[in-house]
PDB file of N, CA and C in Angstrom:
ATOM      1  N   UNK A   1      93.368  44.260  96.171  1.00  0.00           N
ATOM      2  CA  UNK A   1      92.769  43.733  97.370  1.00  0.00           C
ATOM      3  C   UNK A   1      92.332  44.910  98.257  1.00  0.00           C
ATOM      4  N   UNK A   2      90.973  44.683  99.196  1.00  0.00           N
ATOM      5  CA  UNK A   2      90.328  45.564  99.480  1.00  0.00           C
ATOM      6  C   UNK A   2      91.318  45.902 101.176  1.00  0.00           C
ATOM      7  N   UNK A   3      92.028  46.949 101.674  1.00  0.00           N
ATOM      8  CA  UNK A   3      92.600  46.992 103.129  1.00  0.00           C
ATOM      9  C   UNK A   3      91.242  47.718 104.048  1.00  0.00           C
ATOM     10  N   UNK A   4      91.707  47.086 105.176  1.00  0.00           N
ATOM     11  CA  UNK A   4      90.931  47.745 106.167  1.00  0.00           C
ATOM     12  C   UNK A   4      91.205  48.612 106.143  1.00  0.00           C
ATOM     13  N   UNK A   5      92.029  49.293 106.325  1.00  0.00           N
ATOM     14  CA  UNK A   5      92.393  50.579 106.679  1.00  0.00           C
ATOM     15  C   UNK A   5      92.011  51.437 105.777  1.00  0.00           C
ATOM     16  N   UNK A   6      91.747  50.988 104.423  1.00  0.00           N
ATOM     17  CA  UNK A   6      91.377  52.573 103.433  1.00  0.00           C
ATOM     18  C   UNK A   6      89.704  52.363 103.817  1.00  0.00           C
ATOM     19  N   UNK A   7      88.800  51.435 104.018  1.00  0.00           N
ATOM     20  CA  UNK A   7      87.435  51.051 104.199  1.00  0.00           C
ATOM     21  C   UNK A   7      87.253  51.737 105.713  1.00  0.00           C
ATOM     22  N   UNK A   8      88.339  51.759 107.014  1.00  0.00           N
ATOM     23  CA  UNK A   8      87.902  52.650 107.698  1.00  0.00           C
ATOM     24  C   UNK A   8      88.155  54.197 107.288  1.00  0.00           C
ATOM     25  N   UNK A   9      89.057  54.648 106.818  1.00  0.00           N
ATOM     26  CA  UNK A   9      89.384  56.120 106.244  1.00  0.00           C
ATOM     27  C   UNK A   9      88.001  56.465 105.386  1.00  0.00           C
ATOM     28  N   UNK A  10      87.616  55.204 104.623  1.00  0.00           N
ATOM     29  CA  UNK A  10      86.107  55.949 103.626  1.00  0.00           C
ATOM     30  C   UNK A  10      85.233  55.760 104.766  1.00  0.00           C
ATOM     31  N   UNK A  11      84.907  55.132 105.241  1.00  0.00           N
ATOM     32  CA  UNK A  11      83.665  55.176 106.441  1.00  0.00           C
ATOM     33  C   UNK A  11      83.817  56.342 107.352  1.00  0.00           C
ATOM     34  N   UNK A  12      85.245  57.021 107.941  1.00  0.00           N
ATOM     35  CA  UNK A  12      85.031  58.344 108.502  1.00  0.00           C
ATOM     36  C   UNK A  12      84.635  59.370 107.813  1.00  0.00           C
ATOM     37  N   UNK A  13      85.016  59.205 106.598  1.00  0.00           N
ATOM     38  CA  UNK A  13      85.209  60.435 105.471  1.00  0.00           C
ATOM     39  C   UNK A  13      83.338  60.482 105.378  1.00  0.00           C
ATOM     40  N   UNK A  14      82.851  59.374 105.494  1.00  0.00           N
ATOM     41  CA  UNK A  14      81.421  59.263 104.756  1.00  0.00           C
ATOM     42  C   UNK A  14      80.519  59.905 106.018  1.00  0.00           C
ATOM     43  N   UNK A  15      80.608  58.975 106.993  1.00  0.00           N
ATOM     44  CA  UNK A  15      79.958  59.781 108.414  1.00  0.00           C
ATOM     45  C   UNK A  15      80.380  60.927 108.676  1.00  0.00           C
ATOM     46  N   UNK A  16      81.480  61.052 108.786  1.00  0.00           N
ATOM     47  CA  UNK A  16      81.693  62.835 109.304  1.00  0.00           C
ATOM     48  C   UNK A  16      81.706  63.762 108.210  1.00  0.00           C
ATOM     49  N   UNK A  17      81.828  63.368 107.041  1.00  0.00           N
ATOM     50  CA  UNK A  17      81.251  64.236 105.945  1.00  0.00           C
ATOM     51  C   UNK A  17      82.646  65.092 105.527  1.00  0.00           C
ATOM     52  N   UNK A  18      83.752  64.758 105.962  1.00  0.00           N
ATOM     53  CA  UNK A  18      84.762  65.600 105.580  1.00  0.00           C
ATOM     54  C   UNK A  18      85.985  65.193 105.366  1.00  0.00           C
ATOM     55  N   UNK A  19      86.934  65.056 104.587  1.00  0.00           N
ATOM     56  CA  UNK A  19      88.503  64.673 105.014  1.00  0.00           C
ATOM     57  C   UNK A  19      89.183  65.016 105.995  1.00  0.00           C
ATOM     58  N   UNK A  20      89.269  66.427 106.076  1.00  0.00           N
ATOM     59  CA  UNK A  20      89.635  66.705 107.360  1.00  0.00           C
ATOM     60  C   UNK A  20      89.233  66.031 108.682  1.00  0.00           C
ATOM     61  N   UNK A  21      88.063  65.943 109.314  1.00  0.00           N
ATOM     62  CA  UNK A  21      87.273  65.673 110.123  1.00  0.00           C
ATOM     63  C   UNK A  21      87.499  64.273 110.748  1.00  0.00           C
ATOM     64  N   UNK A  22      87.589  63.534 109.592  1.00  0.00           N
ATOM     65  CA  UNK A  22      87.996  62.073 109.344  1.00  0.00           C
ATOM     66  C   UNK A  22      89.676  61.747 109.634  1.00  0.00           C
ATOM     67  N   UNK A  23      90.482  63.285 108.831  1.00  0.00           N
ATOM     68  CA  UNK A  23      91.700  62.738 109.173  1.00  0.00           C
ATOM     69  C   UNK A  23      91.939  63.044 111.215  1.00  0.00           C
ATOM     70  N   UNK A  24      91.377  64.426 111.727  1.00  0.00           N
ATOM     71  CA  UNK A  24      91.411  64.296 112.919  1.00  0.00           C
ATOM     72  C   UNK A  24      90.685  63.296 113.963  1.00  0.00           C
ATOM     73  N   UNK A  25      89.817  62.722 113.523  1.00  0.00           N
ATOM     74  CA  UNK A  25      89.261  61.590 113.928  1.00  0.00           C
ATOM     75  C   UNK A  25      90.258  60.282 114.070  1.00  0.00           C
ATOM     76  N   UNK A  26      90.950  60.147 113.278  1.00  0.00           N
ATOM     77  CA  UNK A  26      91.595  58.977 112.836  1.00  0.00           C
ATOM     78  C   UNK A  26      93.011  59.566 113.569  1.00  0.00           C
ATOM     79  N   UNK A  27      93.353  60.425 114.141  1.00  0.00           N
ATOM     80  CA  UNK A  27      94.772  60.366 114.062  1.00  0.00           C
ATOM     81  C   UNK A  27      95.443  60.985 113.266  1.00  0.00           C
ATOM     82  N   UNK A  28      95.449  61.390 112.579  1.00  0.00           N
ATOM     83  CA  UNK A  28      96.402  61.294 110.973  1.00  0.00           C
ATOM     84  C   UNK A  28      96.479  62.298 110.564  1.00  0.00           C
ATOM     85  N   UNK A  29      97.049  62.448 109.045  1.00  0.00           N
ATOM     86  CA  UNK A  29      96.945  63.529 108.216  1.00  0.00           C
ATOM     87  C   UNK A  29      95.988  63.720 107.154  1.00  0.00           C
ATOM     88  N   UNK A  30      95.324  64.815 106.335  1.00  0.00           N
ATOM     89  CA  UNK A  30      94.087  64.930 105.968  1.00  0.00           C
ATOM     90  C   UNK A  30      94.563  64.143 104.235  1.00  0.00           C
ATOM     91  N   UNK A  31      96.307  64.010 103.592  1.00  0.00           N
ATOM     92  CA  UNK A  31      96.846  63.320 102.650  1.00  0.00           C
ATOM     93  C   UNK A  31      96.654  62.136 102.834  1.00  0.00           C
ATOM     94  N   UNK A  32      96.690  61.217 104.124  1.00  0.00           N
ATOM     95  CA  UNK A  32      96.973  60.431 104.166  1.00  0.00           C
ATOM     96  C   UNK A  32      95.473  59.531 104.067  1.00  0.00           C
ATOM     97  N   UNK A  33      94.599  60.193 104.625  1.00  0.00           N
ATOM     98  CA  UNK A  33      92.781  60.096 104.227  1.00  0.00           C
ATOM     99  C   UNK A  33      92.634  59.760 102.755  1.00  0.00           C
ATOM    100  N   UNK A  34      93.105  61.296 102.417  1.00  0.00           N
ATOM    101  CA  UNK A  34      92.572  61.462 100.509  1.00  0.00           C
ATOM    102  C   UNK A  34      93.269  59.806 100.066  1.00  0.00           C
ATOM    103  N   UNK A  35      94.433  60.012 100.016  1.00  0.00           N
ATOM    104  CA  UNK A  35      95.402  58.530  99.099  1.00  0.00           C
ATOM    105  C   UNK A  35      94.256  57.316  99.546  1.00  0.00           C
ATOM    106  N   UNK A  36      94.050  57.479 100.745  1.00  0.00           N
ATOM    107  CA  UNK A  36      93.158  56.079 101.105  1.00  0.00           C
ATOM    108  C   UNK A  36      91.965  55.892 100.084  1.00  0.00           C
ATOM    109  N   UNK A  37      91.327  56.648 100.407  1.00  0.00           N
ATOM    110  CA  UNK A  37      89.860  56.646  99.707  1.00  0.00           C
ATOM    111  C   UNK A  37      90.292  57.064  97.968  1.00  0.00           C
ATOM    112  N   UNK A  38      91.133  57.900  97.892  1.00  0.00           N
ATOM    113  CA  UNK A  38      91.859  57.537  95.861  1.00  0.00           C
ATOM    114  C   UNK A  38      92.098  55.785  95.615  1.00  0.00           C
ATOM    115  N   UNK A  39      92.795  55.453  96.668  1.00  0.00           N
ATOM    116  CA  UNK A  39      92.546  54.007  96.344  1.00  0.00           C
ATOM    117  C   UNK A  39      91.311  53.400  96.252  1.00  0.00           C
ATOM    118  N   UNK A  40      90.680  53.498  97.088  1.00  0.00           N
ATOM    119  CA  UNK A  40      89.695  52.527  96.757  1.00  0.00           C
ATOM    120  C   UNK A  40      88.538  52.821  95.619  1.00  0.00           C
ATOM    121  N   UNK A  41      88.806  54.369  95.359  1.00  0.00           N
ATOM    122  CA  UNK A  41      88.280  54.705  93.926  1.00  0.00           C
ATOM    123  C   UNK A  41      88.553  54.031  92.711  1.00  0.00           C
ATOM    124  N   UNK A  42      90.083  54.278  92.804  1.00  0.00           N
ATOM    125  CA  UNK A  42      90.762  53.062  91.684  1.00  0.00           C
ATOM    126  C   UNK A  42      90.883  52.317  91.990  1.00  0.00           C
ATOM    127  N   UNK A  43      90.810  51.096  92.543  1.00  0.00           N
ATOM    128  CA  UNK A  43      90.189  49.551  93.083  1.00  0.00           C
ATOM    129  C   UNK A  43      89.020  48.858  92.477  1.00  0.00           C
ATOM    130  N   UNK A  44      88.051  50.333  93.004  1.00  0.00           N
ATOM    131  CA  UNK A  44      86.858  50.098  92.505  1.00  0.00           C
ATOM    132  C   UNK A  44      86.031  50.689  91.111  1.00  0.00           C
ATOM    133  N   UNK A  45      86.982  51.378  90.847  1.00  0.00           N
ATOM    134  CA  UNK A  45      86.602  51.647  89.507  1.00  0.00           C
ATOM    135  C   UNK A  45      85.681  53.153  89.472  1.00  0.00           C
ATOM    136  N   UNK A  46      85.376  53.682  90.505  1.00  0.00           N
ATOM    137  CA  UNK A  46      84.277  54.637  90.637  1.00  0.00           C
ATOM    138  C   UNK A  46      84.458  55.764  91.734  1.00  0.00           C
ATOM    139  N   UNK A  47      83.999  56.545  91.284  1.00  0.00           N
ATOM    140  CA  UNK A  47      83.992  58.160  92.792  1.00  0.00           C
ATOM    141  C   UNK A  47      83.332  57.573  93.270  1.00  0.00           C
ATOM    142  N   UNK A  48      83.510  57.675  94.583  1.00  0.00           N
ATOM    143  CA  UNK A  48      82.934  56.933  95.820  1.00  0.00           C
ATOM    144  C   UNK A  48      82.372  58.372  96.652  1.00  0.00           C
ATOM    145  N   UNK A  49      82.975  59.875  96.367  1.00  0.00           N
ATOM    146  CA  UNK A  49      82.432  61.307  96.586  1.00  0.00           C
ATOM    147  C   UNK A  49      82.519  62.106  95.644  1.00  0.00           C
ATOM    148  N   UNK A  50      81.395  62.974  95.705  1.00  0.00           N
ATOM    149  CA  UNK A  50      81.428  64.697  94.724  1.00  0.00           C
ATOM    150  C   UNK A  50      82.287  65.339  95.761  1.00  0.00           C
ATOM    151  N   UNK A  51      83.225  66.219  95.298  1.00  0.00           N
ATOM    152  CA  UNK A  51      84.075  66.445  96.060  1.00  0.00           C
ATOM    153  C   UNK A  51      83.567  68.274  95.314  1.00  0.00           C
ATOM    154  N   UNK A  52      82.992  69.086  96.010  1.00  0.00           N
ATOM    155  CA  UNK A  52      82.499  70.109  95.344  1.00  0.00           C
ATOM    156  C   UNK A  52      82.909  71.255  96.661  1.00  0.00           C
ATOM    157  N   UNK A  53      84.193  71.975  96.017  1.00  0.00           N
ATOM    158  CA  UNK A  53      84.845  73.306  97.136  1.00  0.00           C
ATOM    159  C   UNK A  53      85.603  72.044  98.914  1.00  0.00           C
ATOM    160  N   UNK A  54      84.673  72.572  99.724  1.00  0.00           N
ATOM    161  CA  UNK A  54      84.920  71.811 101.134  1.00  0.00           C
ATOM    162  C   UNK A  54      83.746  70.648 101.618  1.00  0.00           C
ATOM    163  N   UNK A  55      82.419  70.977 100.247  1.00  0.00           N
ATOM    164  CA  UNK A  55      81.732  70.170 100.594  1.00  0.00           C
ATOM    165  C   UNK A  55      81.890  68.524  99.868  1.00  0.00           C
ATOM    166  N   UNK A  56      82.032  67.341 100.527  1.00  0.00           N
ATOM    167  CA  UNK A  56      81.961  65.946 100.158  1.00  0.00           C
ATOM    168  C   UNK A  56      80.442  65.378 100.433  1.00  0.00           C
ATOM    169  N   UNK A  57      79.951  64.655  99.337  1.00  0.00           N
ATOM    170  CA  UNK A  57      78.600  64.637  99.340  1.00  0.00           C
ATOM    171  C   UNK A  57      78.731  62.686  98.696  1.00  0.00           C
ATOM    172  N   UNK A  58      78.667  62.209  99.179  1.00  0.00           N
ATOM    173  CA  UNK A  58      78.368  60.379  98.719  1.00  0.00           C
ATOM    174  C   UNK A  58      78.091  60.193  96.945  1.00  0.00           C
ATOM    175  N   UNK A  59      78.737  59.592  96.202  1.00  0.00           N
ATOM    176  CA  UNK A  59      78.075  58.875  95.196  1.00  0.00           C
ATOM    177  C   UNK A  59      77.204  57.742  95.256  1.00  0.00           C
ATOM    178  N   UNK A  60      75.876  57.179  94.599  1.00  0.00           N
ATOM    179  CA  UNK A  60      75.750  56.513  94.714  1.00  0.00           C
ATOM    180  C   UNK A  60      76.446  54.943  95.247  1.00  0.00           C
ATOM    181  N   UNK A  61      77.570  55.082  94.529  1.00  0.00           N
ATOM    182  CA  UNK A  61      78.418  53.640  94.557  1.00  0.00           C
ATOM    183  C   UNK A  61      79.005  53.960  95.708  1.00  0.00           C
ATOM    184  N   UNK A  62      79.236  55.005  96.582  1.00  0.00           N
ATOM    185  CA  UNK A  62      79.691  55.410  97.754  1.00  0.00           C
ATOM    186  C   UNK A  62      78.784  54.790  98.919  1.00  0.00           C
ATOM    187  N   UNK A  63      77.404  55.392  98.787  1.00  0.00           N
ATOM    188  CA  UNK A  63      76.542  55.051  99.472  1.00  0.00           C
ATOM    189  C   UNK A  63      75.950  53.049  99.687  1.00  0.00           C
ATOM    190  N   UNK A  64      76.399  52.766  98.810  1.00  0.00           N
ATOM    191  CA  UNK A  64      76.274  51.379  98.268  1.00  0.00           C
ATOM    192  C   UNK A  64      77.523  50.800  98.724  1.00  0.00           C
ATOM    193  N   UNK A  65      79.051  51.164  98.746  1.00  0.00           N
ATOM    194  CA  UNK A  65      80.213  50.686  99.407  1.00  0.00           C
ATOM    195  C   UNK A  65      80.087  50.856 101.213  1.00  0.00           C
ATOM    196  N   UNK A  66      79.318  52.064 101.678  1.00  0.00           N
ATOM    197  CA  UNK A  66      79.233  52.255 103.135  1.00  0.00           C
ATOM    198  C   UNK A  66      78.341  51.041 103.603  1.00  0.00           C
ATOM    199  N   UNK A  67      77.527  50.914 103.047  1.00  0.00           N
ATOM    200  CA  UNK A  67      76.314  49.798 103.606  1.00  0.00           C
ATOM    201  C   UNK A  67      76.930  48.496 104.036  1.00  0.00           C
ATOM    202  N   UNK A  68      78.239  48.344 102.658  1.00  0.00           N
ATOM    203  CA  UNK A  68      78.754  46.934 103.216  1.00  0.00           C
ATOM    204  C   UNK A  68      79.907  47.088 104.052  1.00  0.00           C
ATOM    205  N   UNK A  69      80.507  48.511 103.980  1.00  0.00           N
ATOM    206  CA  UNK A  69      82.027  48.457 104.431  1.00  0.00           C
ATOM    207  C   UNK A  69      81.593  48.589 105.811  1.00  0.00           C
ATOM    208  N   UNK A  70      80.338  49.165 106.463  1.00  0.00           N
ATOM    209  CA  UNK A  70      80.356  49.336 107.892  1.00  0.00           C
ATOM    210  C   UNK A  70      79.782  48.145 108.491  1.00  0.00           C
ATOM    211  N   UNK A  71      79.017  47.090 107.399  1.00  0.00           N
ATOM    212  CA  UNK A  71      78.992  45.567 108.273  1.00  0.00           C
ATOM    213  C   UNK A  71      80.346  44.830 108.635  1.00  0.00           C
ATOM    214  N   UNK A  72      81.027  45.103 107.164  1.00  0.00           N
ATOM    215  CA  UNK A  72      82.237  44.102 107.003  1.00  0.00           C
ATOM    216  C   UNK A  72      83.129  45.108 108.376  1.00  0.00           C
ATOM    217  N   UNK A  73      83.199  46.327 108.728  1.00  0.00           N
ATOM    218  CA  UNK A  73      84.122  46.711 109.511  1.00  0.00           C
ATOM    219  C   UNK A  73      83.356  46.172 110.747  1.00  0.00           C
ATOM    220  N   UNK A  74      81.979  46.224 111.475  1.00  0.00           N
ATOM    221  CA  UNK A  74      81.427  45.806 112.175  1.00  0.00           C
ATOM    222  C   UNK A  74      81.661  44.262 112.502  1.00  0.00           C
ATOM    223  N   UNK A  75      81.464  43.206 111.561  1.00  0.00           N
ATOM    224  CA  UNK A  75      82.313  42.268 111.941  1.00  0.00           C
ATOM    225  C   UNK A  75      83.535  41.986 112.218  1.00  0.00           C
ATOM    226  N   UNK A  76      84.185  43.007 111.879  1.00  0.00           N
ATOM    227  CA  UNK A  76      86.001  42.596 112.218  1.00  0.00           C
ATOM    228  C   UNK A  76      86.004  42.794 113.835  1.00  0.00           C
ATOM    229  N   UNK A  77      85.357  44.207 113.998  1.00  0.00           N
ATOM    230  CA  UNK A  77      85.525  44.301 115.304  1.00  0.00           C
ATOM    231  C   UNK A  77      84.719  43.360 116.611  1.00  0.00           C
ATOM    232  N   UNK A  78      83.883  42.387 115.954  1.00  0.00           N
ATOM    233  CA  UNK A  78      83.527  41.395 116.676  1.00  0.00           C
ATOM    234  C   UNK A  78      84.436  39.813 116.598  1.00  0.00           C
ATOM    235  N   UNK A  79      84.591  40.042 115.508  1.00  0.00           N
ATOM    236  CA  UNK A  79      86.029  39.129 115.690  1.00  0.00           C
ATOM    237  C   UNK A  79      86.932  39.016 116.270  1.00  0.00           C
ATOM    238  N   UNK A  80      87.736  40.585 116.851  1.00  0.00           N
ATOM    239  CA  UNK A  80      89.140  40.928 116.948  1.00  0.00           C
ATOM    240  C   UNK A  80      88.539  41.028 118.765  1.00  0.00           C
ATOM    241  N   UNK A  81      87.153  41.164 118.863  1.00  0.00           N
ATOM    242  CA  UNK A  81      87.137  41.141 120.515  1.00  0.00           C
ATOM    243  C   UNK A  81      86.564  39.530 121.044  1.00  0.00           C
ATOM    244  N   UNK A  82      86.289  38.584 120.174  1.00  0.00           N
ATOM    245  CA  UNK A  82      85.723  37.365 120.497  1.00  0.00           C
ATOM    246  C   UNK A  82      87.829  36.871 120.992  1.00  0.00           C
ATOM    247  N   UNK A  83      87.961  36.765 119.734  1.00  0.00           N
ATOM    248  CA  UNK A  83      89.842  36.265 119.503  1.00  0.00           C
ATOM    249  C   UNK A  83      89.926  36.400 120.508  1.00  0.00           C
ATOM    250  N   UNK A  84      90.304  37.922 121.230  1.00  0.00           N
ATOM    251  CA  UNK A  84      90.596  38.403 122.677  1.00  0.00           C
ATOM    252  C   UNK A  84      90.150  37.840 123.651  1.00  0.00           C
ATOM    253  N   UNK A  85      88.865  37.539 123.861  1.00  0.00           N
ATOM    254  CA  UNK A  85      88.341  37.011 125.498  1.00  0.00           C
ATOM    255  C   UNK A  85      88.514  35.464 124.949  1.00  0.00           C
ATOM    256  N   UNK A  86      88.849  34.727 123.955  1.00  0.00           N
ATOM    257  CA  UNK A  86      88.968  33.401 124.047  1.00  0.00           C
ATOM    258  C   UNK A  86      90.623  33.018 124.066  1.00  0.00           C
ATOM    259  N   UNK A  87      91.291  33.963 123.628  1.00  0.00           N
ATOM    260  CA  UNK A  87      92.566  33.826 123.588  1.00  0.00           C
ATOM    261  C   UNK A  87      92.814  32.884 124.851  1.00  0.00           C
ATOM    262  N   UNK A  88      93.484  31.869 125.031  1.00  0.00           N
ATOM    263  CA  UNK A  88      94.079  31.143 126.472  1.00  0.00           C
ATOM    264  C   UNK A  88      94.815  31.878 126.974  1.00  0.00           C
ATOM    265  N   UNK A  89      95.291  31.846 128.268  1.00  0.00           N
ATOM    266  CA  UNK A  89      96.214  32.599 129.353  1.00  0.00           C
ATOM    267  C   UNK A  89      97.765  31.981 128.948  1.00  0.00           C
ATOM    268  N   UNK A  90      98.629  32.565 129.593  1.00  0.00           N
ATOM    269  CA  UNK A  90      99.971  31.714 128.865  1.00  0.00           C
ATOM    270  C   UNK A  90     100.336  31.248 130.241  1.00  0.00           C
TER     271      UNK A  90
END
């Protein structure tokens, strides 16, 4: 099953172009990035980056997973703020 959380770790990794970059972005540690996005490699069956020295460069199937992972993350976050302003008062 696909987690949010490794689909936001590949969407930083993909925009900011780096693990590192992504793990300081996020909070975190730059291990805790890689394991994310290793998962969803093996999930999905495919390198999702060329991982060549410090440079990370998109695979096709990378570039093709960002297109949907930043709608599908784009809708969550319209979800998770609709929930919020409709939530009732207690």
């Amino acid at each position: 099953m696909l987690d949010l959380r490794d689909l936001r770790c590949f969407v930083a990794v993909y925009e900011l172009r780096g693990f590192a970059r992504a793990a300081k972005t996020l909070n975190t540690v730059q291990s805790s990035v890689s394991t994310r996005v290793r998962r969803l490699e093996h999930f999905l069956g495919a390198p999702l980056f060329e991982r060549i020295h410090r440079n990370v460069t998109p695979t096709e199937k990378g570039v093709l997973l960002y297109q949907h992972a930043r709608r599908v993350l784009d809708q969550v976050g319209e979800l998770e703020t609709v929930v919020r302003i409709e939530k009732p008062a207690a």
